[in-house]
PDB file of N, CA and C in Angstrom:
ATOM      1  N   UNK A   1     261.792  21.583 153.933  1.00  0.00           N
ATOM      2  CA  UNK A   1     263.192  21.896 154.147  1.00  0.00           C
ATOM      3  C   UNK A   1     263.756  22.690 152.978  1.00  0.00           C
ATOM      4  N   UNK A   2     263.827  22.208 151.930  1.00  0.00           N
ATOM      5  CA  UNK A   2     264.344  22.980 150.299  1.00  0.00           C
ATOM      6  C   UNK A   2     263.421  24.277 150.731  1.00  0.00           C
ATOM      7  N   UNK A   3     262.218  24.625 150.629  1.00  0.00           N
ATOM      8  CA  UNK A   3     261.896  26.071 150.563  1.00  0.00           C
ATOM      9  C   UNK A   3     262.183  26.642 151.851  1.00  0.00           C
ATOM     10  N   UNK A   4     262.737  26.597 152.987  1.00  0.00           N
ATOM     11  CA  UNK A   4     263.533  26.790 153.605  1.00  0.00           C
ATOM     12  C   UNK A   4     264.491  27.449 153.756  1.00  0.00           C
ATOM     13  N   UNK A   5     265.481  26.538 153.292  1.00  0.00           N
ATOM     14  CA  UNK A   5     266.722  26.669 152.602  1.00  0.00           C
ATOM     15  C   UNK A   5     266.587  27.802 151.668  1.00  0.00           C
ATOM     16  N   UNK A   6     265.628  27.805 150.592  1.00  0.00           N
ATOM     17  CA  UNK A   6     265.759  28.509 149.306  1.00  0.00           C
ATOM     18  C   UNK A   6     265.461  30.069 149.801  1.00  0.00           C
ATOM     19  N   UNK A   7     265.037  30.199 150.675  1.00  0.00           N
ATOM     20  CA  UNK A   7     265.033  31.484 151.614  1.00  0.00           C
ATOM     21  C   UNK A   7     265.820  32.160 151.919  1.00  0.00           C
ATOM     22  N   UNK A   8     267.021  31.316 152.080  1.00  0.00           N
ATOM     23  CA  UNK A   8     268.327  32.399 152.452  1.00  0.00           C
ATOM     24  C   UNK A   8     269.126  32.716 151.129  1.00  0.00           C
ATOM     25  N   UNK A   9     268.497  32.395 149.807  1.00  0.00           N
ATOM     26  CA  UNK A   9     269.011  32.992 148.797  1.00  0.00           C
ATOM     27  C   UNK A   9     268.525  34.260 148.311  1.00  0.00           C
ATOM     28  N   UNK A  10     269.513  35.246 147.890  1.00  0.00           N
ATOM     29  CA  UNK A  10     268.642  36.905 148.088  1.00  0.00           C
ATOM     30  C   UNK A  10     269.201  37.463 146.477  1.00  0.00           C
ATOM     31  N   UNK A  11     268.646  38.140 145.848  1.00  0.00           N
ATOM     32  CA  UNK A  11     269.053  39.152 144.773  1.00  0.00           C
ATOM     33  C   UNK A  11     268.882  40.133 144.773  1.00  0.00           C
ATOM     34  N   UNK A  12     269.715  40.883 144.695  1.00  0.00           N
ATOM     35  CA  UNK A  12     269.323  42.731 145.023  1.00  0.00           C
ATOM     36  C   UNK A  12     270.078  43.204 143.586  1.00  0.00           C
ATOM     37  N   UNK A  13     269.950  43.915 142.728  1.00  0.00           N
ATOM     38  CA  UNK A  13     270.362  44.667 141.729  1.00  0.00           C
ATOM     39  C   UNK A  13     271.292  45.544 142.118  1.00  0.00           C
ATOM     40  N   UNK A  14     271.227  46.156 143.320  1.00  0.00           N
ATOM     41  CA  UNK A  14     271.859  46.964 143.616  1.00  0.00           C
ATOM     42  C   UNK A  14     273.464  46.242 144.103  1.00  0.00           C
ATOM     43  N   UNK A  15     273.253  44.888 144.235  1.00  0.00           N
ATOM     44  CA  UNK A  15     274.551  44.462 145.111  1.00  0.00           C
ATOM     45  C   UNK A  15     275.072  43.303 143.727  1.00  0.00           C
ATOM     46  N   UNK A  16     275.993  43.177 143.367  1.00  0.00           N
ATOM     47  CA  UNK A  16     276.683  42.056 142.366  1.00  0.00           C
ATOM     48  C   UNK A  16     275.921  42.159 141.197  1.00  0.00           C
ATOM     49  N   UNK A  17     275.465  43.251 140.597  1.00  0.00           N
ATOM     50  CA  UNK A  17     274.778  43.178 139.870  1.00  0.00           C
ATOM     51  C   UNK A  17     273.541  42.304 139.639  1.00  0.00           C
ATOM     52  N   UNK A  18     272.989  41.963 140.635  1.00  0.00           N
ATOM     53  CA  UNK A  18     271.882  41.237 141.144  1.00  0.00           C
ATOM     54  C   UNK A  18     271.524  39.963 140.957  1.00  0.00           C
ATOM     55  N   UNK A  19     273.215  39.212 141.012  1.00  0.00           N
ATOM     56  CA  UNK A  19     273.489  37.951 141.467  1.00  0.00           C
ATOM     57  C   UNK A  19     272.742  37.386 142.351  1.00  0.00           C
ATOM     58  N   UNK A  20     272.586  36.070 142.459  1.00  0.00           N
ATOM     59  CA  UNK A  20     271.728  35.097 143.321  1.00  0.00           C
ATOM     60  C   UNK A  20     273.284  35.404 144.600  1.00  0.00           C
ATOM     61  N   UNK A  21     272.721  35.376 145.900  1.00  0.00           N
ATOM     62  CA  UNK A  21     273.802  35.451 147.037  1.00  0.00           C
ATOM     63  C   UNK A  21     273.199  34.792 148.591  1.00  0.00           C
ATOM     64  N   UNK A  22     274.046  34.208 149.101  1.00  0.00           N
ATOM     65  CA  UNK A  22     273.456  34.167 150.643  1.00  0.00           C
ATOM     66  C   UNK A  22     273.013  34.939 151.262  1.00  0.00           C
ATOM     67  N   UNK A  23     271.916  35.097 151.643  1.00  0.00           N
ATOM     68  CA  UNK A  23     271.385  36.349 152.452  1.00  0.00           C
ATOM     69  C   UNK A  23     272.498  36.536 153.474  1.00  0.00           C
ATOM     70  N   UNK A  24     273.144  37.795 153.972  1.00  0.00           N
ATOM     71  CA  UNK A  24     273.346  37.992 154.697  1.00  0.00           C
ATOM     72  C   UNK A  24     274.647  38.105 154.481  1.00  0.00           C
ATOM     73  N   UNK A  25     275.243  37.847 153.334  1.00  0.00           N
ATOM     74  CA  UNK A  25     277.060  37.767 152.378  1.00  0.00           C
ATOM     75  C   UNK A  25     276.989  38.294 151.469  1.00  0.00           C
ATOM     76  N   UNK A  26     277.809  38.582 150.756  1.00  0.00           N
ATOM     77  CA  UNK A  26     277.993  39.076 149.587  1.00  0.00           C
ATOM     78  C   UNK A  26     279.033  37.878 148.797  1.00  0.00           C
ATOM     79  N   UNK A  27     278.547  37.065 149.241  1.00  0.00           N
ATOM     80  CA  UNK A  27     279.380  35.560 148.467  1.00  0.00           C
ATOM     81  C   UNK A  27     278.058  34.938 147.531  1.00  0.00           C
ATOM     82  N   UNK A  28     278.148  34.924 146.211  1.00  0.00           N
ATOM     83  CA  UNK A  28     277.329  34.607 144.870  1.00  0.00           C
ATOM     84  C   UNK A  28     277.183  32.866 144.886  1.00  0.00           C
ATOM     85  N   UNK A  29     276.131  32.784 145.175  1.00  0.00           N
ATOM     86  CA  UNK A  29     275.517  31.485 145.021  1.00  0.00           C
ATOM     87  C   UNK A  29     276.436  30.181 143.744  1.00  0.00           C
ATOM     88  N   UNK A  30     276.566  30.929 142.891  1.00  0.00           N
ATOM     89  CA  UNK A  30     277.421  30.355 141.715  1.00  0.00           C
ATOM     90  C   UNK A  30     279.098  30.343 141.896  1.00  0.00           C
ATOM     91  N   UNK A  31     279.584  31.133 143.292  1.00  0.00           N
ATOM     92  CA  UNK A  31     281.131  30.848 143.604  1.00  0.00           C
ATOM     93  C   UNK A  31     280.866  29.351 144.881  1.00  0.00           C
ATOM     94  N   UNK A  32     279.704  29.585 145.277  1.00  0.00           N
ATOM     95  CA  UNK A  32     279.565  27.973 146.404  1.00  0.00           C
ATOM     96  C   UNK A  32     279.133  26.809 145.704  1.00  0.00           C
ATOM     97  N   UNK A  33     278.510  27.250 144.620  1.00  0.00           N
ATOM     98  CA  UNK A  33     278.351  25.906 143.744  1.00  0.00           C
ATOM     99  C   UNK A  33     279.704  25.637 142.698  1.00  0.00           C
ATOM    100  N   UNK A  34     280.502  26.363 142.436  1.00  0.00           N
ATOM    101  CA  UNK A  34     281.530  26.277 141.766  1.00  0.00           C
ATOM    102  C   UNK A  34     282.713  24.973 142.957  1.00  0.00           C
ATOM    103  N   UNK A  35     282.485  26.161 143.983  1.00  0.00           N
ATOM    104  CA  UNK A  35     283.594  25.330 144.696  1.00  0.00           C
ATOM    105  C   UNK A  35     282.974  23.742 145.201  1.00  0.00           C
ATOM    106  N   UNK A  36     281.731  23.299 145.524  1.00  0.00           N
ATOM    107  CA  UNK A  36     281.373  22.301 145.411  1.00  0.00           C
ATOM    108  C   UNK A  36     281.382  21.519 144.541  1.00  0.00           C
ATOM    109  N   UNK A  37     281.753  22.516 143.172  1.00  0.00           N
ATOM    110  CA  UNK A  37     281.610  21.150 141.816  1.00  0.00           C
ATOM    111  C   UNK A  37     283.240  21.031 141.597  1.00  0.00           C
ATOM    112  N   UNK A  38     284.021  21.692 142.512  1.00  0.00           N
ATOM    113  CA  UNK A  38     285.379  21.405 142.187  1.00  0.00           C
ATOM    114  C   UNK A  38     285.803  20.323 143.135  1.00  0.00           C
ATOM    115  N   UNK A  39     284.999  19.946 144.288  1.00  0.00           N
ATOM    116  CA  UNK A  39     285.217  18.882 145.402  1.00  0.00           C
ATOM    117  C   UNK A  39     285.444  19.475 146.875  1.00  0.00           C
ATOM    118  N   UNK A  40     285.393  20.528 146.701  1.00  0.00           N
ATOM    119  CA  UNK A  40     285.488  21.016 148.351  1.00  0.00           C
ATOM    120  C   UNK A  40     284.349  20.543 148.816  1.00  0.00           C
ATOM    121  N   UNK A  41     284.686  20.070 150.162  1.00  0.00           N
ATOM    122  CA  UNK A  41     283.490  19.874 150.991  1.00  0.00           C
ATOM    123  C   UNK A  41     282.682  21.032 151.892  1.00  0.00           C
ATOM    124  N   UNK A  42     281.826  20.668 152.016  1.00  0.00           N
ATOM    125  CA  UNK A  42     280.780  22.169 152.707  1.00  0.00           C
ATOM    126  C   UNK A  42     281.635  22.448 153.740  1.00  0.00           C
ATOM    127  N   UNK A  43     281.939  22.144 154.598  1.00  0.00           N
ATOM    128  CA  UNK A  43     283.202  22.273 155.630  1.00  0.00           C
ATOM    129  C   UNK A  43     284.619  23.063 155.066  1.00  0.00           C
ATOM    130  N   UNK A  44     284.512  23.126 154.064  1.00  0.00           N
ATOM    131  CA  UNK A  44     286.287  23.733 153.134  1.00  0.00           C
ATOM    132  C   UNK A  44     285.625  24.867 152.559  1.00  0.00           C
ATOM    133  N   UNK A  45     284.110  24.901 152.223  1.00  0.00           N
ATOM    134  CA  UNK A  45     283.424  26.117 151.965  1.00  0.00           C
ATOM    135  C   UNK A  45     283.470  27.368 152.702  1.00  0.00           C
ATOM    136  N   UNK A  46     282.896  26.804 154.037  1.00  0.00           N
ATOM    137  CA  UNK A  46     282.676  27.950 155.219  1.00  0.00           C
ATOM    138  C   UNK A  46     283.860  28.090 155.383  1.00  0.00           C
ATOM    139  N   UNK A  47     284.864  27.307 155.412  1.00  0.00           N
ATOM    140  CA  UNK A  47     286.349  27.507 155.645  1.00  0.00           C
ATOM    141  C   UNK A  47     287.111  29.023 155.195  1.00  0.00           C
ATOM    142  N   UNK A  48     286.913  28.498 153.809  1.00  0.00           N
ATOM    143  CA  UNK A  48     287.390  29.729 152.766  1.00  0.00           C
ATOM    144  C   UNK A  48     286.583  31.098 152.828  1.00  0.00           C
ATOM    145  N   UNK A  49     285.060  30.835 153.453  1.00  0.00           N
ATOM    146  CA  UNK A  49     284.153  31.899 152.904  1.00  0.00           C
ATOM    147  C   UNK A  49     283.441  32.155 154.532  1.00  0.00           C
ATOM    148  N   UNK A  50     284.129  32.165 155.312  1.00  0.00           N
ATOM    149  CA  UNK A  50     283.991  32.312 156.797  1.00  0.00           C
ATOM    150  C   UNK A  50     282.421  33.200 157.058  1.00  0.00           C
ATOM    151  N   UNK A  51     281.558  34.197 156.418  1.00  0.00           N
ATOM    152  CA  UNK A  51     280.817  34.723 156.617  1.00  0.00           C
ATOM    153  C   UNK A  51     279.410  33.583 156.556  1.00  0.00           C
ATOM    154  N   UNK A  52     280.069  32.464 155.705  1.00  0.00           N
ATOM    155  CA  UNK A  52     278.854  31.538 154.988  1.00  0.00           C
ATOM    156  C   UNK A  52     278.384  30.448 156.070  1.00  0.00           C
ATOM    157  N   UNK A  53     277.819  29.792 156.303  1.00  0.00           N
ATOM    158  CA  UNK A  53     277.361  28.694 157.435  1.00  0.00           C
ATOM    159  C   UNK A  53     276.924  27.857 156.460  1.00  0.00           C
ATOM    160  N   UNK A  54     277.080  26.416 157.101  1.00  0.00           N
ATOM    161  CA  UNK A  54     276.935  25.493 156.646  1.00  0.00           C
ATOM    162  C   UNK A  54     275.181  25.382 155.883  1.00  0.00           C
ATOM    163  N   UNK A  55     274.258  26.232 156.733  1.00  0.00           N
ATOM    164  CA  UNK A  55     272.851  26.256 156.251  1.00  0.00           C
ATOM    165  C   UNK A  55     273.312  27.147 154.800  1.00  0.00           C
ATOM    166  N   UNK A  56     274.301  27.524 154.531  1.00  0.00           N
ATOM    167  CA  UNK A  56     274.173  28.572 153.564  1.00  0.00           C
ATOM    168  C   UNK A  56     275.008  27.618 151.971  1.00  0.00           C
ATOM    169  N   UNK A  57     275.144  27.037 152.673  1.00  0.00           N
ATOM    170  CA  UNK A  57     276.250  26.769 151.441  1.00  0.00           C
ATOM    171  C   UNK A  57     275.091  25.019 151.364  1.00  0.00           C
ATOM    172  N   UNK A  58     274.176  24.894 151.974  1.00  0.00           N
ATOM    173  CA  UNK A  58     273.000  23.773 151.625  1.00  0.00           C
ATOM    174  C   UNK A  58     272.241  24.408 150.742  1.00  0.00           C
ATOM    175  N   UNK A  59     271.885  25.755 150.744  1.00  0.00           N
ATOM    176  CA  UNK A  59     270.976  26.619 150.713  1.00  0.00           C
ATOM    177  C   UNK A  59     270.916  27.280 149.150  1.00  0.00           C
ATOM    178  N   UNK A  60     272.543  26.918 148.839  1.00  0.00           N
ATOM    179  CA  UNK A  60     273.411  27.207 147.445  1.00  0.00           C
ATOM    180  C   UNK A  60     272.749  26.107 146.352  1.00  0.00           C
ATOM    181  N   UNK A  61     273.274  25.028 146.852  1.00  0.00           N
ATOM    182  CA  UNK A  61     273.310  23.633 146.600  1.00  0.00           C
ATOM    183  C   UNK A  61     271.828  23.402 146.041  1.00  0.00           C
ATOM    184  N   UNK A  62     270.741  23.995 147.198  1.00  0.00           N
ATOM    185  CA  UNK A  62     269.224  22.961 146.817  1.00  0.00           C
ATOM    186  C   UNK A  62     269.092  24.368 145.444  1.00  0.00           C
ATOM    187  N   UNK A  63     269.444  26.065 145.336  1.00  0.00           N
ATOM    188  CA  UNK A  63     269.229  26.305 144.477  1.00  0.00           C
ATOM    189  C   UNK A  63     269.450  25.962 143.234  1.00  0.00           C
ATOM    190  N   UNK A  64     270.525  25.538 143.218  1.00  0.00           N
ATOM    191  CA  UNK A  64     271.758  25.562 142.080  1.00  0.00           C
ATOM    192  C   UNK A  64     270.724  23.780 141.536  1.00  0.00           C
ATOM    193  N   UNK A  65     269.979  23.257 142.314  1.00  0.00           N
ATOM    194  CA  UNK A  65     269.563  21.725 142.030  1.00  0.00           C
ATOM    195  C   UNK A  65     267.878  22.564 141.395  1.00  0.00           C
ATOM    196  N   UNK A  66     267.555  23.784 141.693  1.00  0.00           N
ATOM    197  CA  UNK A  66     266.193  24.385 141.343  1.00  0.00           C
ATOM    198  C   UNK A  66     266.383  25.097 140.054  1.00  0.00           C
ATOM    199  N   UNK A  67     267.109  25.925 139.505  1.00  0.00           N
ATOM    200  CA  UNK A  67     267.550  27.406 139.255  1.00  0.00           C
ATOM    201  C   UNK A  67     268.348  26.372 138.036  1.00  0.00           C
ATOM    202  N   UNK A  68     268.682  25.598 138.198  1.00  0.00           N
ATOM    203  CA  UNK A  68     269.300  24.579 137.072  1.00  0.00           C
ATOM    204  C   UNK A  68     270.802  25.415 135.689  1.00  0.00           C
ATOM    205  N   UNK A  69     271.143  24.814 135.166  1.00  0.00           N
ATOM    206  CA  UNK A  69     272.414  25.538 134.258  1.00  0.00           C
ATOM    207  C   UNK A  69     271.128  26.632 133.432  1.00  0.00           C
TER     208      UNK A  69
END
């Protein structure tokens, strides 16, 4: 499941300066782990960041638990 998940995380140089991002968004892996460490729930995520799906903002999460501070 985690390498999975860790699949829909993408870096391109060319896009955010080649930020970790949801495949398929241009929303930075480190603004879905931000808002998770502020208490939004994955549900208030996709909310705010409507392009993101709930697989995406898991997908944040198992990196951000890999990829470490």
């Amino acid at each position: 499941m985690g390498s999975d998940l860790l699949g829909l995380i993408t870096s391109d140089p060319a896009m955010l300066s080649g930020q970790a991002v949801i495949a398929g968004t241009r929303v930075p892996v480190s603004v879905v782990l931000d808002c998770l460490a502020a208490g939004m729930s994955p549900e208030e995520v996709v909310a705010e960041y409507p392009t993101l799906t709930s697989e995406g903002v898991q997908a944040a999460a198992a990196y951000g638990g890999v990829a470490g501070p």
